[in-house]
C-alpha atoms as a PDB file:
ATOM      1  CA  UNK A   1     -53.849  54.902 -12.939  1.00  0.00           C
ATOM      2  CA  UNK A   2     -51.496  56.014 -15.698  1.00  0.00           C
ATOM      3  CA  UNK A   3     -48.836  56.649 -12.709  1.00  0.00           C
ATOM      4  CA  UNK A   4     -48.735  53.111 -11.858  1.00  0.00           C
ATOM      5  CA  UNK A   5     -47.885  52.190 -15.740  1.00  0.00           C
ATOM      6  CA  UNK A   6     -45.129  54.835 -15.348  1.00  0.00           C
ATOM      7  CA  UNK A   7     -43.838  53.110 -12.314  1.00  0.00           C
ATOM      8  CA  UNK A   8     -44.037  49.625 -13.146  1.00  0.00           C
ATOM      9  CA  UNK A   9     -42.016  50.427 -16.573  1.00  0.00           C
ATOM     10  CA  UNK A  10     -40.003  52.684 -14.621  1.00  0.00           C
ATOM     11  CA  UNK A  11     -39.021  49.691 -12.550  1.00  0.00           C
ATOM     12  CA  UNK A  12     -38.851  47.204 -14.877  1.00  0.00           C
ATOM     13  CA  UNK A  13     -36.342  49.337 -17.179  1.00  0.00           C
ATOM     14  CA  UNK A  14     -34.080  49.799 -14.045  1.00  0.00           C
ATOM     15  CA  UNK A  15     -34.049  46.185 -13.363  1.00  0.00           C
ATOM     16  CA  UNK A  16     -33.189  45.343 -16.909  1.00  0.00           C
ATOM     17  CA  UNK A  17     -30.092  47.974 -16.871  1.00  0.00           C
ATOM     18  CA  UNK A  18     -29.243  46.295 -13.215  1.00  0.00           C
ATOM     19  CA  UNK A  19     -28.319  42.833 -14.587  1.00  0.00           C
ATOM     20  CA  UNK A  20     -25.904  44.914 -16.951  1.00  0.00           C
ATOM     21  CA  UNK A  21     -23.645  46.353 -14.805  1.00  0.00           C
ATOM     22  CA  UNK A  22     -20.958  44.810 -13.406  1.00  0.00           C
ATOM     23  CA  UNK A  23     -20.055  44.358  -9.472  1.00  0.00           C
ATOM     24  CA  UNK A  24     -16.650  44.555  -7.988  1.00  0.00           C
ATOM     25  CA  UNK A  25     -17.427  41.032  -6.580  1.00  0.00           C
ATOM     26  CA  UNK A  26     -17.470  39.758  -9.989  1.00  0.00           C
ATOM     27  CA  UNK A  27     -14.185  41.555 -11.204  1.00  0.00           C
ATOM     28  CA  UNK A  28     -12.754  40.345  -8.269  1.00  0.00           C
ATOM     29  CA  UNK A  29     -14.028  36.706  -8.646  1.00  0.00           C
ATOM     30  CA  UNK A  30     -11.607  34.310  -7.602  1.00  0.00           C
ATOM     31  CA  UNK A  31      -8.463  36.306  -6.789  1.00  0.00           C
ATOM     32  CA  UNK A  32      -8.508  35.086  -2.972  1.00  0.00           C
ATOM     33  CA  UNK A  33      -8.280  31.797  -3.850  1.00  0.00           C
ATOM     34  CA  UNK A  34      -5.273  32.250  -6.465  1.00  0.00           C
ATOM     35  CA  UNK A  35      -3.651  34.853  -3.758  1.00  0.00           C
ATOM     36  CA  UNK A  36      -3.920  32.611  -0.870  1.00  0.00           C
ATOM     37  CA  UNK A  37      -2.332  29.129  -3.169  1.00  0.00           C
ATOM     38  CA  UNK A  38      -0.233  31.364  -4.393  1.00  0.00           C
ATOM     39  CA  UNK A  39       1.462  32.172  -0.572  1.00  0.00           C
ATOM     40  CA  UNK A  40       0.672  27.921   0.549  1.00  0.00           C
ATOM     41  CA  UNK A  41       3.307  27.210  -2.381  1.00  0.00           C
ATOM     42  CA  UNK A  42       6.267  26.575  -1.096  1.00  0.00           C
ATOM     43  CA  UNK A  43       8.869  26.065  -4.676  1.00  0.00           C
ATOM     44  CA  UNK A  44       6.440  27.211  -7.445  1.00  0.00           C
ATOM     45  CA  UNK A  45       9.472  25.450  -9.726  1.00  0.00           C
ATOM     46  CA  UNK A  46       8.977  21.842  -7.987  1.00  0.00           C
ATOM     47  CA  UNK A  47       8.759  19.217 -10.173  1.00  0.00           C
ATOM     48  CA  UNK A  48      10.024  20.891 -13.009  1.00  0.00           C
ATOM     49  CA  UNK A  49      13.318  19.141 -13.019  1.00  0.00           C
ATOM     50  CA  UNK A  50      14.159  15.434 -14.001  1.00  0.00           C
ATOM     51  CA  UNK A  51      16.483  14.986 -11.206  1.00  0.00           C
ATOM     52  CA  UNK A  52      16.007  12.470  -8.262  1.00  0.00           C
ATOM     53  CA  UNK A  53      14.545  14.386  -5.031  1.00  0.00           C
ATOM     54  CA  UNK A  54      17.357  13.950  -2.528  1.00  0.00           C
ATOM     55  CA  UNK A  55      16.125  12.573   0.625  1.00  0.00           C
ATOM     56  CA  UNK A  56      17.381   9.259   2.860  1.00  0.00           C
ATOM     57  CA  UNK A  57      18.941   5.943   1.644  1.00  0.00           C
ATOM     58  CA  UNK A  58      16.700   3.089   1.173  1.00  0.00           C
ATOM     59  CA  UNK A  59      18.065   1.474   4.087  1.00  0.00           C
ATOM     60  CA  UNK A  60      17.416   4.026   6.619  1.00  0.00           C
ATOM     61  CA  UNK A  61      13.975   4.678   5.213  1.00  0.00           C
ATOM     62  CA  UNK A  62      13.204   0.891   5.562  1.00  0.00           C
ATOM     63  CA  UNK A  63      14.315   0.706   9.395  1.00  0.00           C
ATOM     64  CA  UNK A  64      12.699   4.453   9.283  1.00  0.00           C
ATOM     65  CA  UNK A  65       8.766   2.711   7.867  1.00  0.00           C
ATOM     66  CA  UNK A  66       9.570  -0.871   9.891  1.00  0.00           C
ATOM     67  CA  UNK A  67      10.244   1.008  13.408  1.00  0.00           C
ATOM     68  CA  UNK A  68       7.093   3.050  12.845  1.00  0.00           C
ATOM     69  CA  UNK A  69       4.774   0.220  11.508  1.00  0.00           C
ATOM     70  CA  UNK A  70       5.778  -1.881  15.235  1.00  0.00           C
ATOM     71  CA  UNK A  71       4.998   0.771  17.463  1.00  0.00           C
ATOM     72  CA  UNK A  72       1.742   1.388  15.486  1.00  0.00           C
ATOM     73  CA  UNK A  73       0.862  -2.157  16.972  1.00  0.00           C
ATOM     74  CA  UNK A  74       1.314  -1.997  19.944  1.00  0.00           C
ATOM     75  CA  UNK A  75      -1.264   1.209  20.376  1.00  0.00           C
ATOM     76  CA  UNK A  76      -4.946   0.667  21.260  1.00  0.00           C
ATOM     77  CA  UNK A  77      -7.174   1.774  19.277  1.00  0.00           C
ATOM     78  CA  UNK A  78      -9.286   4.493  19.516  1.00  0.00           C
ATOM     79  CA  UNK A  79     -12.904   4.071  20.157  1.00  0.00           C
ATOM     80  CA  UNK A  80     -15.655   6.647  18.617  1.00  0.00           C
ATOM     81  CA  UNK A  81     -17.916   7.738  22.221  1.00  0.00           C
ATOM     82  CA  UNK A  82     -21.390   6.575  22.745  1.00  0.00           C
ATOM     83  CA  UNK A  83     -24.169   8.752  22.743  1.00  0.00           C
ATOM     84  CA  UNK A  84     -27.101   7.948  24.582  1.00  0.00           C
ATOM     85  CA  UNK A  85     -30.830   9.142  24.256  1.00  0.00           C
ATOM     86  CA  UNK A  86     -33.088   8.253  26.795  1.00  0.00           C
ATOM     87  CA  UNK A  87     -32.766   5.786  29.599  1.00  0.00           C
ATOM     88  CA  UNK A  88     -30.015   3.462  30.430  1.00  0.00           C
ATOM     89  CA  UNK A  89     -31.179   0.241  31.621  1.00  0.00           C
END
């Protein structure tokens, strides 16, 4: 009987210390997500400057926007499909 006592604190002492230690998940914690934003960014510096961005005249981007919004009307729209469960009638 004593033996189980010795066990059970045994095991309970061991479990304590466990919740102590540290993993290498938790050192690591978070360092795939910085690494992989890190390689998506393409100019780490961008926005840093109060310059313009340099891109096309308003004129061309109008016709650019206006060209784009007419086609845009002229194409059907896409319908979600039907599922059906059970008969058709």
């Amino acid at each position: 009987m004593k033996w189980i006592a010795y066990v059970g604190l045994v095991t309970a002492a061991l479990a304590l210390m466990s919740g102590c230690l540290h993993s290498r998940v938790d050192e690591n914690w978070g360092n795939s997500y910085e690494a992989q934003t890190a390689w998506q960014t393409l100019d780490p510096e961008a926005g840093v400057g109060e310059e313009a961005p340099q891109g096309l005249d308003p004129e061309t981007g109008f016709r650019v926007a206006d060209r784009y919004y007419k086609t845009q009307e002229n194409q059907r729209q896409r319908q979600a499909p039907t599922v059906v469960i059970g008969e058709i009638q």
